[in-house]
Protein backbone atom coordinates (compact mmCIF):
# COMPACT_ATOMS: atom_id res chain seq x y z
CA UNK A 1 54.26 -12.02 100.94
CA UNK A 2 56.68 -10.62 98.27
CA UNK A 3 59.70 -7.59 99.55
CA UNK A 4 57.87 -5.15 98.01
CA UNK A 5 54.11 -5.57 100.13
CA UNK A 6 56.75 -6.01 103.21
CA UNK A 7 58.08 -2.82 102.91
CA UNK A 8 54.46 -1.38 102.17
CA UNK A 9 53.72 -2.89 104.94
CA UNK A 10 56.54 -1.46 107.38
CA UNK A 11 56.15 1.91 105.72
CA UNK A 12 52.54 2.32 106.70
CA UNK A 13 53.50 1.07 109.94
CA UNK A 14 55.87 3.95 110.48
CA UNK A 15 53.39 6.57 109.42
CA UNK A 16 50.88 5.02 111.51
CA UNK A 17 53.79 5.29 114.74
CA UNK A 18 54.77 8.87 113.37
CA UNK A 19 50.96 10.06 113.42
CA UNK A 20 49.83 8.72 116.69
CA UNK A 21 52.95 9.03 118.60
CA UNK A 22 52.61 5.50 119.08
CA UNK A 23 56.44 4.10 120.85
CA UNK A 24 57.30 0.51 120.08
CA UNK A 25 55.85 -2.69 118.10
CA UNK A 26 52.29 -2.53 117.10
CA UNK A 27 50.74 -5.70 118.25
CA UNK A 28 46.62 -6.06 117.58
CA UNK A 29 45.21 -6.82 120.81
CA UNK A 30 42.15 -8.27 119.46
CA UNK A 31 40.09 -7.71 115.77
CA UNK A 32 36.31 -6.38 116.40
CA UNK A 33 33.63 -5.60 113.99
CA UNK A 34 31.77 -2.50 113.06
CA UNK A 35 28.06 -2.80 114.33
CA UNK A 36 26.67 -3.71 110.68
CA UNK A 37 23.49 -1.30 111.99
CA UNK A 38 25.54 1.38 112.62
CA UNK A 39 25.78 4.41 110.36
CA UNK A 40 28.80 5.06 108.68
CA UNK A 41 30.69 7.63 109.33
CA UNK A 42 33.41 9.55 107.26
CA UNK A 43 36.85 10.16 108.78
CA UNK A 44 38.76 12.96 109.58
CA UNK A 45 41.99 14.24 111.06
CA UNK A 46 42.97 11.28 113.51
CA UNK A 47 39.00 9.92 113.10
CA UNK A 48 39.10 6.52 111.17
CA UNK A 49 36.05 6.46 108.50
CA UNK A 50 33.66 3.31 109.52
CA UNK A 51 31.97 1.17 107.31
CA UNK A 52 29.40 -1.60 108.42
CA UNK A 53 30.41 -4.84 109.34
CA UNK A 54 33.89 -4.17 108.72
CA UNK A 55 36.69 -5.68 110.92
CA UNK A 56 38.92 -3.84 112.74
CA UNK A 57 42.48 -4.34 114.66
CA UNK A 58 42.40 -2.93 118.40
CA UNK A 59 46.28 -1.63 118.81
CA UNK A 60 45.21 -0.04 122.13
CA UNK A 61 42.24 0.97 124.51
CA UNK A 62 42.63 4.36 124.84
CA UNK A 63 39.60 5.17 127.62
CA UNK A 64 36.69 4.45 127.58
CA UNK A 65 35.25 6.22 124.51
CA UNK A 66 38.07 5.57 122.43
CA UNK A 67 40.49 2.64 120.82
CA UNK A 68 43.27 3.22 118.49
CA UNK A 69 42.70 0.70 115.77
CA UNK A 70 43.62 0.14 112.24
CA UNK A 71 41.77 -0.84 109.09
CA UNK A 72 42.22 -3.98 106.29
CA UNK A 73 44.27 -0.72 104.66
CA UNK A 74 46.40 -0.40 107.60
CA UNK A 75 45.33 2.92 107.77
């Protein structure tokens, strides 16, 4: 990884902390993938846009309708 995706990397990370309120290190609890049946759905706001069979990082289990996760874009 060269300095310059590193600091991509870290700056995303920030925006991602500054967004969600999110204290501390991110660490990915686990990776899961979108239903590949599923529809996909646009995002909005705080809603992450799905597309099927994608993977996604869990960051945190919110309750039990919701997870805070994060994209191959880190977004």
């Amino acid at each position: 990884m060269t300095l310059k995706e590193c600091k991509k990397e870290e700056k995303a990370d920030r925006e991602f902390q500054k967004k969600f309120k999110f204290g501390g290190d991110i660490r990915v609890l686990t990776q899961m993938m979108v239903d590949p049946a599923a529809t996909e759905k646009r995002g909005g706001g705080k809603n992450l846009p799905l597309r099927r069979g994608e993977i996604l990082d869990v960051i945190q289990f919110t309750n039990e309708e919701q997870i805070l996760c994060r994209n191959s874009q880190r977004r």
